[in-house]
C-alpha atoms as a PDB file:
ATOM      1  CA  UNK A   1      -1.551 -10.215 -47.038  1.00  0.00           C
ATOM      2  CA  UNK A   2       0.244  -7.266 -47.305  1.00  0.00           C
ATOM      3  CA  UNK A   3      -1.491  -5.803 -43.721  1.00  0.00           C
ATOM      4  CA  UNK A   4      -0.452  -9.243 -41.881  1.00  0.00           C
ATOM      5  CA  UNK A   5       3.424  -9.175 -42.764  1.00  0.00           C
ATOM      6  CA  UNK A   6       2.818  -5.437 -41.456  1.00  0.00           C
ATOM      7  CA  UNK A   7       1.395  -6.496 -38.320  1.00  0.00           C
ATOM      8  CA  UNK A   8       4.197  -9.339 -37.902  1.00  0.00           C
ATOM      9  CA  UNK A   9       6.984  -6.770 -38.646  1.00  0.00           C
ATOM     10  CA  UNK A  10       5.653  -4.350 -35.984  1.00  0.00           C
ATOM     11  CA  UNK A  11       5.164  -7.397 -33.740  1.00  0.00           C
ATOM     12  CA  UNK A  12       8.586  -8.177 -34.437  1.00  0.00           C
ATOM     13  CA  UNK A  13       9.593  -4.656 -33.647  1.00  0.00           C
ATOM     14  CA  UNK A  14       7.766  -4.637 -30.206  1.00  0.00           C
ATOM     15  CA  UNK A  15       8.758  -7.707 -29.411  1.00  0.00           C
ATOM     16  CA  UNK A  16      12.834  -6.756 -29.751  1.00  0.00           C
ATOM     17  CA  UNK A  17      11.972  -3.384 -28.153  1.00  0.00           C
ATOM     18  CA  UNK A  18      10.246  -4.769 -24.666  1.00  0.00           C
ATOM     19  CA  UNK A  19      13.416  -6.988 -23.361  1.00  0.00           C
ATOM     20  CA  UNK A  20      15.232  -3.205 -24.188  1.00  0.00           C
ATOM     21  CA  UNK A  21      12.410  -1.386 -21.939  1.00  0.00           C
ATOM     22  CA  UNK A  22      11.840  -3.445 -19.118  1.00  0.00           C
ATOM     23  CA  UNK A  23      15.716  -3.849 -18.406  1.00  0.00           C
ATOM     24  CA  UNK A  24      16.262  -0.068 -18.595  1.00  0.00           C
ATOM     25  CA  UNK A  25      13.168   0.286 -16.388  1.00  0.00           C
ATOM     26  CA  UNK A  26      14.534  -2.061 -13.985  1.00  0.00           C
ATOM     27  CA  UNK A  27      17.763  -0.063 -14.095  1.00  0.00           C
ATOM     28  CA  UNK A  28      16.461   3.309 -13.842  1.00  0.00           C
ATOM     29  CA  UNK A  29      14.935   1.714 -10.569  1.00  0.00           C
ATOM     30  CA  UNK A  30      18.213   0.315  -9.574  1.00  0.00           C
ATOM     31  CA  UNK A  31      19.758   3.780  -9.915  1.00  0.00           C
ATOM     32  CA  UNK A  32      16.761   5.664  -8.297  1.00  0.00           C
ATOM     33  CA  UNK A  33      17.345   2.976  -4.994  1.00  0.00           C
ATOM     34  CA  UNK A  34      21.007   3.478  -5.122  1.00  0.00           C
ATOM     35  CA  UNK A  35      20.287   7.732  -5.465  1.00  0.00           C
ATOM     36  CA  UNK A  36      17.996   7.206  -2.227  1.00  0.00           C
ATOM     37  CA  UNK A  37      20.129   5.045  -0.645  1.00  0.00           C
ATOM     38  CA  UNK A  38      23.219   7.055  -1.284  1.00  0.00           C
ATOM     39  CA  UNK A  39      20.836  10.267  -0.131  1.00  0.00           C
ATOM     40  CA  UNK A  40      20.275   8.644   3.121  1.00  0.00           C
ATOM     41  CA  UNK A  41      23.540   7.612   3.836  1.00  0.00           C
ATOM     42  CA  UNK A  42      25.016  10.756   3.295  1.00  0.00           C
ATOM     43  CA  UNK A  43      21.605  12.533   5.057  1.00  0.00           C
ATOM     44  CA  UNK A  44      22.804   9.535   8.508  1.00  0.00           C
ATOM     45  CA  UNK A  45      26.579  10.986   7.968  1.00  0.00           C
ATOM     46  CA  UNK A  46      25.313  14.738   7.859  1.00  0.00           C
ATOM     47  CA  UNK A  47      23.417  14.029  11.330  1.00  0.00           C
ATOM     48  CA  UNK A  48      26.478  12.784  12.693  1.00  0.00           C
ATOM     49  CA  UNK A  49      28.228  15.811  11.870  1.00  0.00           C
ATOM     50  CA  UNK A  50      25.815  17.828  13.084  1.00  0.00           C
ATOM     51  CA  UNK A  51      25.633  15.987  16.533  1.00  0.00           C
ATOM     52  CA  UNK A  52      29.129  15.954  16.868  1.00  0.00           C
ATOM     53  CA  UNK A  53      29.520  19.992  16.051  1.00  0.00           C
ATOM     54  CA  UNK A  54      26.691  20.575  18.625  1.00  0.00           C
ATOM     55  CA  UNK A  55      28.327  18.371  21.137  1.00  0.00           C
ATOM     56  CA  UNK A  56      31.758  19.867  20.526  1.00  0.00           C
ATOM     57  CA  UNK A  57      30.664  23.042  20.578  1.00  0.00           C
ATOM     58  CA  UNK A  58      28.910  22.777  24.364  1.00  0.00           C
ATOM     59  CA  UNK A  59      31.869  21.060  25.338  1.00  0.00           C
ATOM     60  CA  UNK A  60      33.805  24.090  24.297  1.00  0.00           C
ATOM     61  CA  UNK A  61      31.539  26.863  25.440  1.00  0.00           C
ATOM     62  CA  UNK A  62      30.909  25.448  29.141  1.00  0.00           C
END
């Protein structure tokens, strides 16, 4: 008797901690798209810059 309300209680336990787990998984993914997402954006705006130095600069030097 004593091992089944043992086994319940864990149950219990595991069954309050999975909700927890899988919606901090799910936002750790969240956070890891908006990282990459935030990466590339800044990785499109860094291209830019880059284009637009080159291009200035040959505009300047010829």
């Amino acid at each position: 008797m004593a091992k089944l309300a043992e086994s319940a209680f864990v149950l219990k336990v595991f069954a309050k901690q999975v909700p927890i787990k899988a919606s901090s998984l799910i936002f750790i993914i969240n956070v890891r798209i908006l990282i990459l997402r935030g990466f590339f954006d800044g990785l499109q705006q860094y291209t830019h810059r880059v284009r637009f130095i080159i291009g200035y600069t040959i505009v300047t030097r010829y």
